[in-house]
C-alpha atoms as a PDB file:
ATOM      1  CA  UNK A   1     -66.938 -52.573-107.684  1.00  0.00           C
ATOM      2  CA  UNK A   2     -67.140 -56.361-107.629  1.00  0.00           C
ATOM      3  CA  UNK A   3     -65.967 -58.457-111.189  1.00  0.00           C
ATOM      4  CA  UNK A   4     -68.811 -60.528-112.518  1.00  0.00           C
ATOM      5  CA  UNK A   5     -66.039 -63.806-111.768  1.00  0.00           C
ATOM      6  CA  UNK A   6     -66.666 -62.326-108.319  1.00  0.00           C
ATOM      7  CA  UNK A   7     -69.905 -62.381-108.244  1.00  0.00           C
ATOM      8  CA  UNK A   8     -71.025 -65.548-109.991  1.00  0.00           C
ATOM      9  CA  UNK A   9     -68.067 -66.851-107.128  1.00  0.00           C
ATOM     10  CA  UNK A  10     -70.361 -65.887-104.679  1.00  0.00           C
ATOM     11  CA  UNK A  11     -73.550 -66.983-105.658  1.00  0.00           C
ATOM     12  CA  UNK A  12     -72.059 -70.403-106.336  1.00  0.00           C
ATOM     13  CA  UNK A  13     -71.120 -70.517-102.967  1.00  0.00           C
ATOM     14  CA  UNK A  14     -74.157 -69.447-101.646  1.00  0.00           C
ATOM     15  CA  UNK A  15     -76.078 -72.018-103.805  1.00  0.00           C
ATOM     16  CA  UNK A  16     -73.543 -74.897-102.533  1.00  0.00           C
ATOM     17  CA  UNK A  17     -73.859 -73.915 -98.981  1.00  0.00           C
ATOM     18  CA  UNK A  18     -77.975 -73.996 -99.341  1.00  0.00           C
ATOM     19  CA  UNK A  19     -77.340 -77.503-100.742  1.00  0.00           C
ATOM     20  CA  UNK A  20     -74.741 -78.064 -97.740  1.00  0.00           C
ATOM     21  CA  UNK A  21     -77.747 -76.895 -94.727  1.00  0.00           C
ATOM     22  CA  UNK A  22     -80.041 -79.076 -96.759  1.00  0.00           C
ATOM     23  CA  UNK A  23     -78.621 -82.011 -96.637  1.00  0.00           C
ATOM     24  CA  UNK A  24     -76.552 -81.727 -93.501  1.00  0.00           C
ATOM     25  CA  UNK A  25     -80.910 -80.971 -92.122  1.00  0.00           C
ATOM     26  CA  UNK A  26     -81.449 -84.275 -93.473  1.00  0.00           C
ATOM     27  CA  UNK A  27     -79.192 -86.012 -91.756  1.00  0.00           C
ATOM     28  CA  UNK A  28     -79.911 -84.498 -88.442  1.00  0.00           C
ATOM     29  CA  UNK A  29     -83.723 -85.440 -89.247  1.00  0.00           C
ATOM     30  CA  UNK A  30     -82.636 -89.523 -90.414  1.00  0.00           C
ATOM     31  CA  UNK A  31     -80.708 -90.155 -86.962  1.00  0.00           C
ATOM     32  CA  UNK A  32     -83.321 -88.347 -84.609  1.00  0.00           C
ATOM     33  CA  UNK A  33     -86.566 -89.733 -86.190  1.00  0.00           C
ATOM     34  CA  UNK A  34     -84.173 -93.062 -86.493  1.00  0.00           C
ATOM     35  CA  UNK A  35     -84.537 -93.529 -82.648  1.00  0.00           C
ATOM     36  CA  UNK A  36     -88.655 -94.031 -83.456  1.00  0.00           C
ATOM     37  CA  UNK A  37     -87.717 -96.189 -86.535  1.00  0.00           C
ATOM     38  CA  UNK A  38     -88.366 -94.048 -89.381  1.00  0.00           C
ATOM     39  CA  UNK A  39     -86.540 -91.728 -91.448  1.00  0.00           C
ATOM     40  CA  UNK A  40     -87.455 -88.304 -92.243  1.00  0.00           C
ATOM     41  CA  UNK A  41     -88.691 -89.348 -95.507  1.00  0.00           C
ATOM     42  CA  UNK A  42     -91.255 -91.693 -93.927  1.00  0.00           C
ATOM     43  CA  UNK A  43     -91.896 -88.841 -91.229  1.00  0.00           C
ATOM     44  CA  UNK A  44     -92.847 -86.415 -94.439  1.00  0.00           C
ATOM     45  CA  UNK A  45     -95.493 -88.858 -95.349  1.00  0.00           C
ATOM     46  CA  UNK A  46     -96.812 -88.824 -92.025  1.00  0.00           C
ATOM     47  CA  UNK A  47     -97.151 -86.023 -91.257  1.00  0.00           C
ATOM     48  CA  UNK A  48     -98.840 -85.340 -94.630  1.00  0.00           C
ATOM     49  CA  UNK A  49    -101.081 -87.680 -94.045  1.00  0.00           C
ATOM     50  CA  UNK A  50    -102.423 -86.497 -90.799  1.00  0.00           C
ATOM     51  CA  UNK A  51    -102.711 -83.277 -91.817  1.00  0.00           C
ATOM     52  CA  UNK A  52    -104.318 -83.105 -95.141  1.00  0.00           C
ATOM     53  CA  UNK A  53    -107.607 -83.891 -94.854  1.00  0.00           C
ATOM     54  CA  UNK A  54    -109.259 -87.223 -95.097  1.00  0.00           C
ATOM     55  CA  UNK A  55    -109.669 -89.593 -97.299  1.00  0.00           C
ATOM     56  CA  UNK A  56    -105.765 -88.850 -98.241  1.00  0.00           C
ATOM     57  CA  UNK A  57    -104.908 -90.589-101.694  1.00  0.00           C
ATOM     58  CA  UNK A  58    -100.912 -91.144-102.741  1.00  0.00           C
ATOM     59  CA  UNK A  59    -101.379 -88.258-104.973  1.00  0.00           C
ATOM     60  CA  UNK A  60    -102.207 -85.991-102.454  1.00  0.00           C
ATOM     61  CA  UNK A  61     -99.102 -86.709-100.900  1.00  0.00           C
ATOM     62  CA  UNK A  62     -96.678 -86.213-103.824  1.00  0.00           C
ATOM     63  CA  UNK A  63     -98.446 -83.345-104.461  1.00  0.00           C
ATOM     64  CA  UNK A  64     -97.775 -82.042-101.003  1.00  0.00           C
ATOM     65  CA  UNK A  65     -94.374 -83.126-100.657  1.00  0.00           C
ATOM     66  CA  UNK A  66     -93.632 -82.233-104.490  1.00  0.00           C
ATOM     67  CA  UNK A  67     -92.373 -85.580-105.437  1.00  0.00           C
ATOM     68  CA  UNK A  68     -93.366 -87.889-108.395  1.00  0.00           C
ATOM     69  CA  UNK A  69     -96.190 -89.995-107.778  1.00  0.00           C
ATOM     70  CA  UNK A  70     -94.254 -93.129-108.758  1.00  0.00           C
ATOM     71  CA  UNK A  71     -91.587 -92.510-105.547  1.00  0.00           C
ATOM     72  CA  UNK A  72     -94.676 -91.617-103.498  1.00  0.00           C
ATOM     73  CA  UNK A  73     -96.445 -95.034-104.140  1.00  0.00           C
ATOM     74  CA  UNK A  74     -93.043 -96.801-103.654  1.00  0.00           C
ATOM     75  CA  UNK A  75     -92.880 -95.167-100.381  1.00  0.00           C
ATOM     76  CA  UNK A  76     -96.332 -96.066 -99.904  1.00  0.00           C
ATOM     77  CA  UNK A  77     -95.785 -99.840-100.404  1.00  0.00           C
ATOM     78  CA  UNK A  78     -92.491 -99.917 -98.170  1.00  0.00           C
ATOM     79  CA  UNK A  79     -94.498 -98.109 -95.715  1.00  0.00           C
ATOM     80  CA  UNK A  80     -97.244-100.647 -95.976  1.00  0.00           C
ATOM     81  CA  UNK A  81     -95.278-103.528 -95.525  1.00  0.00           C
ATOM     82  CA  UNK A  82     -93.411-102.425 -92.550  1.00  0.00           C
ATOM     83  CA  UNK A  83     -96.935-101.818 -90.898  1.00  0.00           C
ATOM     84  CA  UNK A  84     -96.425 -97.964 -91.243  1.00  0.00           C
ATOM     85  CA  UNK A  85    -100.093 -97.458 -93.084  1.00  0.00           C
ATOM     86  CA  UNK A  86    -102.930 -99.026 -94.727  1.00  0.00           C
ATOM     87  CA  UNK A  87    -104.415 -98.877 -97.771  1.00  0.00           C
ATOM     88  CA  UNK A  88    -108.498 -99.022 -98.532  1.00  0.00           C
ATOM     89  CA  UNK A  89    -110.323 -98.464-101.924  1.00  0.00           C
ATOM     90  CA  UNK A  90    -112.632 -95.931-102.714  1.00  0.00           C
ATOM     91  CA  UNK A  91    -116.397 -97.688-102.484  1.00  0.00           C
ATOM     92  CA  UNK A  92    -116.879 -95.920-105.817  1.00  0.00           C
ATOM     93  CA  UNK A  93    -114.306 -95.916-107.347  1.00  0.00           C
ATOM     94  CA  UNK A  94    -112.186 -99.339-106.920  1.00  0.00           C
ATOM     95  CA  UNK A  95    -109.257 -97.575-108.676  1.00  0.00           C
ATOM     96  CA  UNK A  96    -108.895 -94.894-106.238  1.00  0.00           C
ATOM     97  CA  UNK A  97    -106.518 -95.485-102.923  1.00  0.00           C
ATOM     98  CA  UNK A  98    -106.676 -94.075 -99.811  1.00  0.00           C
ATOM     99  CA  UNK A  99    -103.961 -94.469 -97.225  1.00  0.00           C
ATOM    100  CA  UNK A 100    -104.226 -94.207 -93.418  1.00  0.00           C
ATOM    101  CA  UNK A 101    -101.768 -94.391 -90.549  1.00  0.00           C
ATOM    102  CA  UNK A 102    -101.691 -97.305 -88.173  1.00  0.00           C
ATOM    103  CA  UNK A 103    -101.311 -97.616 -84.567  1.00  0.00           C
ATOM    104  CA  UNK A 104     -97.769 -98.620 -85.068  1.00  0.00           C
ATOM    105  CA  UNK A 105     -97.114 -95.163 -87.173  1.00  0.00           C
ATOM    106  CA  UNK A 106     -99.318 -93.279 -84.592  1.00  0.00           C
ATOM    107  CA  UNK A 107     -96.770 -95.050 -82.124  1.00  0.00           C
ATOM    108  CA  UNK A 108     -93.165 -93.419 -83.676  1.00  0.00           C
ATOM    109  CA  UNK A 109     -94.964 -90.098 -85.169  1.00  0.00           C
ATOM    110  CA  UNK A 110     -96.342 -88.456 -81.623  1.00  0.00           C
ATOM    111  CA  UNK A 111     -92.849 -89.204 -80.277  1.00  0.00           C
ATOM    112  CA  UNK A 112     -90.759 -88.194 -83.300  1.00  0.00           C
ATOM    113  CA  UNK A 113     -93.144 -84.835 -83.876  1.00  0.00           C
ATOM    114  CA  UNK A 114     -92.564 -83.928 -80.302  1.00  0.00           C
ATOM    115  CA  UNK A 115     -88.544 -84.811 -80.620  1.00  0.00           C
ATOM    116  CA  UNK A 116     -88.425 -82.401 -84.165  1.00  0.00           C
ATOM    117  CA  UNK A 117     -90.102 -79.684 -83.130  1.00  0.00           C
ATOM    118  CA  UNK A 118     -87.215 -80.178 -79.915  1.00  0.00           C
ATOM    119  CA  UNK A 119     -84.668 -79.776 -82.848  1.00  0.00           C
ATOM    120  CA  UNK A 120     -86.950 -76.977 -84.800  1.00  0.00           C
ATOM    121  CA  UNK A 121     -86.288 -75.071 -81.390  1.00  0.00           C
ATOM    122  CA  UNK A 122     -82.562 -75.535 -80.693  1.00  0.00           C
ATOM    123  CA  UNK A 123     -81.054 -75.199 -84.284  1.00  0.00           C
ATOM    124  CA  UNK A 124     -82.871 -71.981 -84.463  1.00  0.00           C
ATOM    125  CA  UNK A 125     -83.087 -70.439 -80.603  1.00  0.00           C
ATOM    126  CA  UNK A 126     -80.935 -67.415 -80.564  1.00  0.00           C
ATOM    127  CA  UNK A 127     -79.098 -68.681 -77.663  1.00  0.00           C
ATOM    128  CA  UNK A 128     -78.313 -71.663 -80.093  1.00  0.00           C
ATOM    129  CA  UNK A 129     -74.362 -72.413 -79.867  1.00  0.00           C
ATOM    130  CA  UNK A 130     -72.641 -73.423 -82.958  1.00  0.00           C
ATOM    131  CA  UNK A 131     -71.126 -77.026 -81.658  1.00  0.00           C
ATOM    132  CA  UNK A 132     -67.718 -77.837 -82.593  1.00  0.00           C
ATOM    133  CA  UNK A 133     -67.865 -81.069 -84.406  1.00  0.00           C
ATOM    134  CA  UNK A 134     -70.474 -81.936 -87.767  1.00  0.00           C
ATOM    135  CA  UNK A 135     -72.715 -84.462 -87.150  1.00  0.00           C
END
């Protein structure tokens, strides 16, 4: 019979490693989507975007995506800027946004969805090798 030290050991271990795959996920994500100049952040939005369905409003997406609505809208504006999406008010309703993706998203998110689900299929194809060195 385990000690409780032994098993609280084990579960922290377990928690850290979930941590570990998570972020060591994000990482792999950041320098693949990076060769279609986005991050996987930015890719998250995207792919949000195209496949809730339209109008899509910034809330929508932190909803989605379970983040605050204030780093969803900062997203949003860093995203507008670098030509990423567009914004267009509600006829209605002037205080309600909607946000679409431009040609220039449209551009890096075919790509970088067809180079993900690449990666979806090699980390977990059960002829996938463990490689030697962390990336």
């Amino acid at each position: 019979m385990k000690s409780k030290f032994e098993a609280e050991n084990l579960i922290l271990t377990l928690w850290l490693m979930i941590h570990r795959a998570d972020a060591l996920l994000k990482t792999c994500e950041d320098r693949l989507f990076g060769e279609y100049k986005i991050n996987s952040e930015r890719y998250a939005v995207l792919v949000t975007i195209q496949y809730l369905p339209a109008p899509v409003r910034p809330i929508d997406v932190a909803r989605w995506l379970d983040r605050s609505p204030n780093s969803i809208s900062m997203m949003v504006d860093r995203m507008v800027k670098s030509g990423l999406l567009k914004r267009a008010r509600d006829r209605r309703d002037r205080r309600v946004v909607f946000v679409t993706m431009t040609s220039k998203a449209e551009e890096a998110y075919v790509p970088a969805t067809a180079a993900g689900w690449g990666l979806i299929q090699e980390t977990l194809s059960p002829h996938y090798r463990m490689r030697t060195s962390v990336p």
